[in-house]
C-alpha atoms as a PDB file:
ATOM      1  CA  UNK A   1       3.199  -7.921 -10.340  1.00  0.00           C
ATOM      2  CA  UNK A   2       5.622  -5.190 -10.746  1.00  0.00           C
ATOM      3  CA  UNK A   3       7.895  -5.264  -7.418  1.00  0.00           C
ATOM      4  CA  UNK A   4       7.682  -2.351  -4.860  1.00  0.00           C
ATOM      5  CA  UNK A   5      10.335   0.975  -5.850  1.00  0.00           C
ATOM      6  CA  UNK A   6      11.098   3.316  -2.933  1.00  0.00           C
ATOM      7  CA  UNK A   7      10.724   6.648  -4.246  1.00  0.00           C
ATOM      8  CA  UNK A   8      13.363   9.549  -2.966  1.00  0.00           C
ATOM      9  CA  UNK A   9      11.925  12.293  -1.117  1.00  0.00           C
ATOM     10  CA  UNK A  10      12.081  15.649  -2.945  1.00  0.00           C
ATOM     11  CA  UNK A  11      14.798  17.342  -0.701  1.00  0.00           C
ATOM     12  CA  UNK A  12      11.898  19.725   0.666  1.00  0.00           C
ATOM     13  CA  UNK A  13      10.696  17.057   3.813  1.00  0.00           C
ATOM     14  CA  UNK A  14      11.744  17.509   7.388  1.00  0.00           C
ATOM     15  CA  UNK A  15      12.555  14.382   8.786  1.00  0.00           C
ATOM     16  CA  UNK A  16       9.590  12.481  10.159  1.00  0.00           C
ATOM     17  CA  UNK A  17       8.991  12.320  13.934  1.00  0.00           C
ATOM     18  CA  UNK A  18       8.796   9.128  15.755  1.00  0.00           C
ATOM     19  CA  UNK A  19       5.035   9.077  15.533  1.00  0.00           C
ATOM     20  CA  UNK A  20       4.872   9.971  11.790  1.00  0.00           C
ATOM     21  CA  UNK A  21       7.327   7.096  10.818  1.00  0.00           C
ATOM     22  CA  UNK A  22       5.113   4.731  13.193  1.00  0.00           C
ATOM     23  CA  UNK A  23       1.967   5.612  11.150  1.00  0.00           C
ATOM     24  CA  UNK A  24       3.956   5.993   7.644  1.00  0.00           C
ATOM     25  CA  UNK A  25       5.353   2.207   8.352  1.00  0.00           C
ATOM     26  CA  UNK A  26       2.126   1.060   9.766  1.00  0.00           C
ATOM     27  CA  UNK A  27       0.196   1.992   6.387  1.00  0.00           C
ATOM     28  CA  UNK A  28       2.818   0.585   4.354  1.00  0.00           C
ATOM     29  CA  UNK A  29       2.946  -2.552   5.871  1.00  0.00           C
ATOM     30  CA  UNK A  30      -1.426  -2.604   6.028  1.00  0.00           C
ATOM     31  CA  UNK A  31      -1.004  -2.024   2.666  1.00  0.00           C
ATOM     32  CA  UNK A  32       1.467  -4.619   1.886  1.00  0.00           C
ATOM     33  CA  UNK A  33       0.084  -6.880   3.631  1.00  0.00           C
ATOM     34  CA  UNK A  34      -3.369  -6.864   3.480  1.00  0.00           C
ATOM     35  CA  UNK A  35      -4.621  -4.675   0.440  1.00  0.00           C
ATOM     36  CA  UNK A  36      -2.092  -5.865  -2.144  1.00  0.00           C
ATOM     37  CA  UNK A  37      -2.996  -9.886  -1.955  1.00  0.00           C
ATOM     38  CA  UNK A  38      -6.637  -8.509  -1.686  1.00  0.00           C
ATOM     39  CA  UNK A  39      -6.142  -6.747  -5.177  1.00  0.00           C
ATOM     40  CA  UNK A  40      -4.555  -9.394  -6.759  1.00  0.00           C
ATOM     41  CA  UNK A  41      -7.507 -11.672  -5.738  1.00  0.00           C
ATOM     42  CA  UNK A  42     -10.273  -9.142  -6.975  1.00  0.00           C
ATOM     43  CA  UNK A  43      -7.886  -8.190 -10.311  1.00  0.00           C
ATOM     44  CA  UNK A  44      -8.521 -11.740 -11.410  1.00  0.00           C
ATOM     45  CA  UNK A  45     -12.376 -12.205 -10.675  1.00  0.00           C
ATOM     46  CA  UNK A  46     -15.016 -11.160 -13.218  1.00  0.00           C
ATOM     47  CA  UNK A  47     -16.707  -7.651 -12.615  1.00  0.00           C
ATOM     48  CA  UNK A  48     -19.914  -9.299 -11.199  1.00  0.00           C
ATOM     49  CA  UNK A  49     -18.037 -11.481  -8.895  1.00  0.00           C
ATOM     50  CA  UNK A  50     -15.718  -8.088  -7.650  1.00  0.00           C
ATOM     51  CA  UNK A  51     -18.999  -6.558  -6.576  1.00  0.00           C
ATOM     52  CA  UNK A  52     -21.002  -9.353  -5.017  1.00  0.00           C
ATOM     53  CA  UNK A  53     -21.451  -8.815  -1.367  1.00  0.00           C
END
């Protein structure tokens, strides 16, 4: 799995308030967290399998 790369902001963003960055980490971290190792499960099922309830 290729390994998470910050991106630099383009210059043209106010900084974020205190409630933005709460939300922006929040959703990183959900997504770190919880939908990455759920990708990397589904990535190596078969199709039928990925879409079985």
């Amino acid at each position: 799995m290729s390994e998470y790369i910050e991106l630099p902001v383009s210059g043209l963003e106010g900084p974020l308030s205190e409630m933005e960055q709460t939300v922006q980490d929040t959703a990183h971290r959900f997504a770190t967290e919880v939908l990455r190792p759920a990708g990397e499960k589904i990535d190596t099922m078969s199709a039928e399998d990925a879409i079985a309830p």
